[in-house]
Protein backbone atom coordinates (compact mmCIF):
# COMPACT_ATOMS: atom_id res chain seq x y z
CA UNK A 1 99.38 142.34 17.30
CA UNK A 2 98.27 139.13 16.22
CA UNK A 3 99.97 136.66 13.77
CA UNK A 4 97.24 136.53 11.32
CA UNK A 5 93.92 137.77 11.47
CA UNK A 6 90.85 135.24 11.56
CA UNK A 7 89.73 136.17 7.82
CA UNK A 8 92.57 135.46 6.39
CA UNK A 9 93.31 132.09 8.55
CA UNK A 10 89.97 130.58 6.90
CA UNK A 11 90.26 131.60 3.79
CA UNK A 12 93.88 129.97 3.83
CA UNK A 13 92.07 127.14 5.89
CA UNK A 14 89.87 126.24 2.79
CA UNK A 15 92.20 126.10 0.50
CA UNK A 16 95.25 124.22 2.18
CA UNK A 17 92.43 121.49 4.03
CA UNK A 18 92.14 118.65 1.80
CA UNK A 19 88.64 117.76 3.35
CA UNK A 20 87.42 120.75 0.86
CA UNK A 21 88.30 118.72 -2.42
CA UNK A 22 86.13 115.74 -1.30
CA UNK A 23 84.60 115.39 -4.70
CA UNK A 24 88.32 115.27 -6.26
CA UNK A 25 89.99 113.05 -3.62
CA UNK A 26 86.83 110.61 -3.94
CA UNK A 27 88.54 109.45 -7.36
CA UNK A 28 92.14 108.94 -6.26
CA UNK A 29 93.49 106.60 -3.67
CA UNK A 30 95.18 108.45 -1.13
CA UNK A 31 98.24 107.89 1.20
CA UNK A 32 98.71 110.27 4.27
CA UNK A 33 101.90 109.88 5.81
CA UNK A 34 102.66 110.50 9.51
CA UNK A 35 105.82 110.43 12.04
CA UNK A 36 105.49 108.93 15.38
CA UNK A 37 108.04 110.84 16.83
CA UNK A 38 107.03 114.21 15.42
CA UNK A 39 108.78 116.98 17.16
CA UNK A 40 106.03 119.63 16.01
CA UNK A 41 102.33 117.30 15.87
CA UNK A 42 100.69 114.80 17.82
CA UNK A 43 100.60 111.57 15.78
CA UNK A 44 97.01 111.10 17.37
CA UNK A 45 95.37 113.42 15.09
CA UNK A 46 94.44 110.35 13.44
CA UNK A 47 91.68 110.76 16.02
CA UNK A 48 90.75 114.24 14.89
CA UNK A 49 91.03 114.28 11.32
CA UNK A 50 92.18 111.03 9.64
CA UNK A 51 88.67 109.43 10.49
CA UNK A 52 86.99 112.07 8.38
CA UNK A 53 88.56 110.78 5.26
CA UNK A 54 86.03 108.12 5.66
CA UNK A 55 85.72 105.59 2.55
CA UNK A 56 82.09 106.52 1.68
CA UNK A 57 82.82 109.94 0.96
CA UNK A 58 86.46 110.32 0.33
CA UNK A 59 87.49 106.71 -1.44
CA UNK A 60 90.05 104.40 -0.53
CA UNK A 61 92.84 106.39 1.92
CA UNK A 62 95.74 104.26 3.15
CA UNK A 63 97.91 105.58 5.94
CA UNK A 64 101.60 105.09 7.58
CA UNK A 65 102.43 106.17 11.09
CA UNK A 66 106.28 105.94 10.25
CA UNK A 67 107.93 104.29 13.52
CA UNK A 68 111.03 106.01 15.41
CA UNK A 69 111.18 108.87 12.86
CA UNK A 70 111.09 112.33 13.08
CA UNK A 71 108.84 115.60 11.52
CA UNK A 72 111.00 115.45 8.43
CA UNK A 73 110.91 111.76 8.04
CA UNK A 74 114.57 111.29 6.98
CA UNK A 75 114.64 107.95 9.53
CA UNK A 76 111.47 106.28 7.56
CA UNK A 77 112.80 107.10 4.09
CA UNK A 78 113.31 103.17 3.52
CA UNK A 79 109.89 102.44 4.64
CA UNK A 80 107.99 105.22 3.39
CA UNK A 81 109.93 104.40 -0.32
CA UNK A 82 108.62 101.19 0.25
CA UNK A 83 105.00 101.40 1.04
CA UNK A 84 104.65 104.16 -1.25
CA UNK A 85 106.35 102.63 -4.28
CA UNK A 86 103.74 99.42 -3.70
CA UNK A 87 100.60 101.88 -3.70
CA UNK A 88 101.98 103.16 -7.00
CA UNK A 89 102.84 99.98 -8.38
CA UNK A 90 99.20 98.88 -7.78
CA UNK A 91 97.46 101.95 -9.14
CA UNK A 92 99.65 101.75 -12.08
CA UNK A 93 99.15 98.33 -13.10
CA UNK A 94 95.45 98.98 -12.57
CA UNK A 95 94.76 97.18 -9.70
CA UNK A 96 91.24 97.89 -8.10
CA UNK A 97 91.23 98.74 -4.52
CA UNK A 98 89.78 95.44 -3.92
CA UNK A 99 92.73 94.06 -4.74
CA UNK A 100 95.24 96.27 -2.81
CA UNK A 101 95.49 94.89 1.37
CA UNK A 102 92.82 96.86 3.51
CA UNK A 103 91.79 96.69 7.18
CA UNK A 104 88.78 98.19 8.67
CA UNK A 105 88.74 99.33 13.17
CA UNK A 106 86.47 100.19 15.46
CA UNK A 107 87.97 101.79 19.08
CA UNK A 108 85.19 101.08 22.05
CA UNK A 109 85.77 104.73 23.63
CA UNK A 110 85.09 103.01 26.88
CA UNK A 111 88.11 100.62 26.69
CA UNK A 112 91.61 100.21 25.50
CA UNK A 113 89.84 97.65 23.18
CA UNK A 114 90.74 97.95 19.27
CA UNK A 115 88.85 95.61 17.30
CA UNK A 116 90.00 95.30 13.35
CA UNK A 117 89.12 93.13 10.92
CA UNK A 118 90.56 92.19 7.85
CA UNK A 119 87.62 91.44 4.14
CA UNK A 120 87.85 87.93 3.41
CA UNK A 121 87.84 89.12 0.18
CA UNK A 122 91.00 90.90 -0.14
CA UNK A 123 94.33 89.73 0.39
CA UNK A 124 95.39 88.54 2.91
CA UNK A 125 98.23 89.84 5.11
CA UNK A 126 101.43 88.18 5.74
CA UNK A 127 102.20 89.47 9.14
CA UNK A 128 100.48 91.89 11.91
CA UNK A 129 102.42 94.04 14.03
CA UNK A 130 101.35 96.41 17.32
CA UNK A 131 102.88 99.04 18.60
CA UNK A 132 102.44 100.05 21.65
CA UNK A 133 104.33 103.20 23.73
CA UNK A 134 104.05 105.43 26.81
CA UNK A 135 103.60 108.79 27.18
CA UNK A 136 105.91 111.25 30.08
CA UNK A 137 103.00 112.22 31.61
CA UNK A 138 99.88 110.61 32.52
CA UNK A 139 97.65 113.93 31.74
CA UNK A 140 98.93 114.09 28.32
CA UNK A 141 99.34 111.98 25.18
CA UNK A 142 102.33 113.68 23.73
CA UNK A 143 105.41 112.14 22.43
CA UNK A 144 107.14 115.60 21.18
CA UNK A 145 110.25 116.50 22.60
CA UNK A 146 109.37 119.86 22.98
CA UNK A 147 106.06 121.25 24.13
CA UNK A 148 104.22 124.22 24.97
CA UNK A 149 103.59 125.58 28.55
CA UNK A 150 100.50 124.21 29.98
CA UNK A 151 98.95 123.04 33.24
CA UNK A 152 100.96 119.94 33.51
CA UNK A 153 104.67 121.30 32.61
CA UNK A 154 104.19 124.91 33.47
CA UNK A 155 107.44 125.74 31.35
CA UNK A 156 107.94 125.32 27.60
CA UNK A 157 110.31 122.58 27.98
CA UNK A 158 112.20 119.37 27.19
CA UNK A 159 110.57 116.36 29.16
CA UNK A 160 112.68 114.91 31.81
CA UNK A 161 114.17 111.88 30.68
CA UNK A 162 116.67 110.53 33.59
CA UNK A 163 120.20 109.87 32.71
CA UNK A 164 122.00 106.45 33.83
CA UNK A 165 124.47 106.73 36.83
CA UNK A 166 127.15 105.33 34.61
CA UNK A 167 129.30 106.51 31.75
């Protein structure tokens, strides 16, 4: 028996995906939040899905990968507060998007090479900070703590992390 039929999956599909309201999100600034340290998704959808929210035809999107937090976000509350109150402050003093910070990327898919640039027309920011972090396996980007069986694991387990020899 399976979980839920294909019909039904779409038609659920269209309404939940938020790339079906394009017309309606184009008028709203938007601010998708994510958890680095999801136990349930890969924070590398961005590669998947968050490029589709492209400016032209969805408006100005801003996004957080929340550092060191979890699916529920509890451990990013102070950050997520923060960044979230300053969108709203903006918007609600009627700030254009112009004048709200914005960065623009390009990834050379041949290359760990990340260029972004900043408009010289926006503000400017006060600091930059990379992140950088390593994956358990070399065949897989996946920082979840728990994973599915597959080719590399074989079980549905925990990754191996090794313990210290002291206490």
């Amino acid at each position: 028996m399976e979980w839920i039929d294909d019909e039904i999956f779409g038609q659920m599909w269209s309404f939940l995906d938020p790339l079906n309201y394009k017309e309606r999100l184009a008028k709203i600034p938007k601010y998708i939040v994510l958890s680095s340290d999801d136990q349930f998704m890969l924070f590398d959808w961005t590669n998947k899905y968050f490029d589709k929210f492209d400016h032209d035809s969805m408006g100005e999107t801003k996004l957080l990968i929340a550092p060191n937090s979890d699916h529920s976000l509890k451990t990013a509350l102070p950050e997520l507060i923060s960044s979230a109150s300053a969108l709203a402050r903006s918007v609600a003093a009627g700030n254009s998007e112009k004048e709200r910070p914005s960065l623009n990327y390009y990834k050379e898919d041949d290359s760990k090479t990340i260029m972004v640039t900043i408009p010289e027309d926006g503000p400017k920011p006060v600091s930059v900070l990379l992140r950088h972090a390593e994956t358990f396996s070399t065949l897989r980007r996946d920082f979840r703590w728990n994973v599915l069986a597959g080719d590399d694991n074989k079980n549905c387990s925990s990754p191996w992390v090794p313990l210290s020899e002291e206490r």
